[in-house]
Protein backbone atom coordinates (compact mmCIF):
# COMPACT_ATOMS: atom_id res chain seq x y z
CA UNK A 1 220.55 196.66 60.29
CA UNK A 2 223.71 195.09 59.34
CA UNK A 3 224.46 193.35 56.59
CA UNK A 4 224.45 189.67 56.33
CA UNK A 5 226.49 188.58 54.34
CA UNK A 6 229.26 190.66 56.10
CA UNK A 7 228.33 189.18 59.50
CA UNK A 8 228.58 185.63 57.43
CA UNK A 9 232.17 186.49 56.63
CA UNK A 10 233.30 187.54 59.83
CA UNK A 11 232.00 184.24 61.59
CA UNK A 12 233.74 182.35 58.87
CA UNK A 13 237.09 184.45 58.53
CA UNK A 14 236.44 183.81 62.58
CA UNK A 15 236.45 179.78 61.59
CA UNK A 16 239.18 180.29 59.66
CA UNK A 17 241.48 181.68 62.21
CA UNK A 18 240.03 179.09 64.83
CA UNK A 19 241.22 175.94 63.00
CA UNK A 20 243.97 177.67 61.46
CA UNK A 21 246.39 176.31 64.42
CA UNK A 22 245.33 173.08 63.33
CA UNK A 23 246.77 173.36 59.66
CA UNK A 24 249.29 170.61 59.28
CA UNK A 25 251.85 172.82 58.47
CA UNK A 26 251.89 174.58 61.83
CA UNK A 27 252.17 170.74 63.19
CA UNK A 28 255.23 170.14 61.23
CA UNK A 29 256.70 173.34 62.39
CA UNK A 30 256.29 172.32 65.94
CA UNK A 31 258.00 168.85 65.17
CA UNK A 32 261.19 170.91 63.17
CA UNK A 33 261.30 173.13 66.02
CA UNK A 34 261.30 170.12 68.47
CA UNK A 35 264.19 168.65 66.64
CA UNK A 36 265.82 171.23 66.72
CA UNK A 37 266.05 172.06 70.39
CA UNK A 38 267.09 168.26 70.57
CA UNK A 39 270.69 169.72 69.45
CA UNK A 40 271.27 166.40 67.28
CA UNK A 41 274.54 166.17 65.50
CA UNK A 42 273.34 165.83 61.74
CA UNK A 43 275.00 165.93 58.57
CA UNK A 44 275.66 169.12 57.15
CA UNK A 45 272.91 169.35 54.28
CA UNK A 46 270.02 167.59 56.97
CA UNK A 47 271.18 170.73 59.16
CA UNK A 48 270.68 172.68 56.68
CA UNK A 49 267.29 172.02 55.63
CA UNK A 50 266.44 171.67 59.19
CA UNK A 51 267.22 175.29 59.74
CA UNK A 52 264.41 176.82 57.50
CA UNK A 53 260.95 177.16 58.82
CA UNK A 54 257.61 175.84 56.87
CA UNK A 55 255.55 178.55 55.51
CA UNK A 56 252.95 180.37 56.90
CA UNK A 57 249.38 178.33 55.77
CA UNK A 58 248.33 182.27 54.43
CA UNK A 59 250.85 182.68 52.15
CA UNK A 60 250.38 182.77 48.56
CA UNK A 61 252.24 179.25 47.24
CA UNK A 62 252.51 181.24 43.73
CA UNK A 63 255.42 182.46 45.73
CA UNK A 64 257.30 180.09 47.00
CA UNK A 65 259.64 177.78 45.68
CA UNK A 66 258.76 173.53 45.85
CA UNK A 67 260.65 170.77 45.36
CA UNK A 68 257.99 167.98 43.79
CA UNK A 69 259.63 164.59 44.49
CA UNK A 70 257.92 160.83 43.67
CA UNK A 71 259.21 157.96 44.53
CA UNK A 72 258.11 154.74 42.63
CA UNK A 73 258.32 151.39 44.85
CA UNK A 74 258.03 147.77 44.34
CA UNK A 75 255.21 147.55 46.17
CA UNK A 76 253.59 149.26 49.83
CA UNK A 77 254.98 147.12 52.43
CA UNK A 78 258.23 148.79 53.60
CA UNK A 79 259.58 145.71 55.01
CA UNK A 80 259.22 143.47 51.72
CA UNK A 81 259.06 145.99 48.98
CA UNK A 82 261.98 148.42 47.91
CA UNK A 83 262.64 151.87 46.20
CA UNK A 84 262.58 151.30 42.40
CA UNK A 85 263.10 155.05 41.16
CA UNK A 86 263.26 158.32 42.65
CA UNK A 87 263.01 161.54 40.66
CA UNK A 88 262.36 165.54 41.22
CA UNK A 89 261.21 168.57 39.61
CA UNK A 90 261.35 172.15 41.15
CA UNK A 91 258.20 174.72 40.82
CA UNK A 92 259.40 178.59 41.41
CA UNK A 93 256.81 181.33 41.45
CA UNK A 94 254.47 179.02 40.06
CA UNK A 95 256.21 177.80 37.14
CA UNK A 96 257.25 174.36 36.95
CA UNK A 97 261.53 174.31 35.71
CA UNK A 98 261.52 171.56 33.81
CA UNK A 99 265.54 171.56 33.37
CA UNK A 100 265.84 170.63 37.46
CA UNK A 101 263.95 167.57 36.71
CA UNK A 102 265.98 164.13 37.35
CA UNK A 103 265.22 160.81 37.61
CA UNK A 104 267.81 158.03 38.73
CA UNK A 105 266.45 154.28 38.61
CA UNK A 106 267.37 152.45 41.96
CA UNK A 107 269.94 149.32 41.25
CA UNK A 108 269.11 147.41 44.69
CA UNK A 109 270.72 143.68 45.27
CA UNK A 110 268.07 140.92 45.05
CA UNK A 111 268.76 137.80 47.00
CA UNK A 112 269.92 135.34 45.19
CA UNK A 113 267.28 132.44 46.70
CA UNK A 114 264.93 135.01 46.26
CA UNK A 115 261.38 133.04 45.94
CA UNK A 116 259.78 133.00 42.66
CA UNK A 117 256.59 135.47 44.21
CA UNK A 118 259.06 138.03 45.39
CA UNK A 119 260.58 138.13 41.55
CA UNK A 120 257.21 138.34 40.03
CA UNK A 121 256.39 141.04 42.41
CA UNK A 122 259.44 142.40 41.18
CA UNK A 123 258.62 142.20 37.58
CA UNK A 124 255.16 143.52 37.94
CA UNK A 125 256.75 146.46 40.20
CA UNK A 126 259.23 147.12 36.77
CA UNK A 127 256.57 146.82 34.47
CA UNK A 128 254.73 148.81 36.23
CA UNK A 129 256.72 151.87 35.64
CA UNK A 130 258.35 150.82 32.44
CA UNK A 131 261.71 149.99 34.01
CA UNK A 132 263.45 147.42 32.06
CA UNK A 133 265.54 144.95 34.12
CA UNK A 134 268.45 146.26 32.26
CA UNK A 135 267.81 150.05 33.05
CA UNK A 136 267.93 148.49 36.87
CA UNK A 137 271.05 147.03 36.85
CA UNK A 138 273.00 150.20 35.38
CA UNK A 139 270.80 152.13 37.95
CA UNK A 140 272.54 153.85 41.12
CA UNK A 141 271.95 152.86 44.89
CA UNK A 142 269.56 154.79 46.74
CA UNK A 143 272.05 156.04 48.83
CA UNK A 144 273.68 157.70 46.15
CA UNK A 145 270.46 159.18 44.57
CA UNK A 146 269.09 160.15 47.79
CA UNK A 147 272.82 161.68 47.98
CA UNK A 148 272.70 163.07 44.87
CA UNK A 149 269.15 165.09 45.78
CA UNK A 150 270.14 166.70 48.78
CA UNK A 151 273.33 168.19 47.74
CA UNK A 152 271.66 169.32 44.36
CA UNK A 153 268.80 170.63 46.43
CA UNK A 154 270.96 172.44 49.45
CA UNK A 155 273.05 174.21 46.94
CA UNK A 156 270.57 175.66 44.63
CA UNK A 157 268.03 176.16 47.40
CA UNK A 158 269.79 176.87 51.04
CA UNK A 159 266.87 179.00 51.63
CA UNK A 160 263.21 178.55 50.85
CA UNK A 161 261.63 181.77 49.71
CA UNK A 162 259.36 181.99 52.66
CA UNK A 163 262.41 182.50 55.00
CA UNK A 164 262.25 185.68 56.99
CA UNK A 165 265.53 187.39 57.06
């Protein structure tokens, strides 16, 4: 008589495998791989990042190399509210490097007849994550930090460590 518990892991190593192709990862690599047969003129760093693959769901993440990145906003409507910070830290073979980490505070233009709601929205957003107006004003635009990320992360990590060369 065989053994049960064997026959339970084989019908769920079976389940597994089944819904496996439905791991969002294996979406996403669809959608890069669909871009990329579009043959789309992009920058060079964009083209670069588009190149590498996303790793296999089975692989161990202890190691690969991640980029962690948060971005705090002004509020969750992306037609009102606004990037207020953006910052990154890089985890390799598990361990996070805390001398990658950056953070660059977003200086973007307010209208000047701005109404007094969208300015306390504003202020809550700042107080919120303990950004002083001043820190805002000497902040960078979000071009420039978004800028500032990709070349930093192209040139220290052209290729992920899941590539297969």
């Amino acid at each position: 008589m065989p053994d049960k518990s064997l026959k339970n892991k084989n019908i769920i190593t079976h389940m597994m495998d089944l819904f496996s192709n439905r791991h969002p990862l294996h979406r996403l690599e669809e959608q890069r791989q669909a871009l990329i047969e579009q043959n789309l003129e992009l920058p060079n760093y964009l083209a670069r990042l588009l190149k590498v693959p996303y790793p296999n769901p089975k692989e161990n993440s202890n190691d690969m190399a991640f980029t962690v990145v948060d971005f705090e906003t002004s509020g969750l409507n992306p037609k009102t509210d606004h990037i207020v910070s953006i910052g990154w830290v890089h985890i390799i073979d598990g361990v996070i490097k805390l001398s990658s980490a950056q953070h660059h505070i977003i200086n973007e233009p307010t209208s000047i007849s701005a109404e007094n709601k969208r300015e306390e929205r504003e202020h809550t957003a700042r107080s919120l994550h303990h950004i002083l107006p001043e820190q805002q004003k000497m902040g960078i635009s979000l071009e420039e930090a978004i800028g500032v990320f990709l070349f930093k992360f192209t040139q220290q990590y052209s290729c992920c460590s899941w590539c297969n060369h």
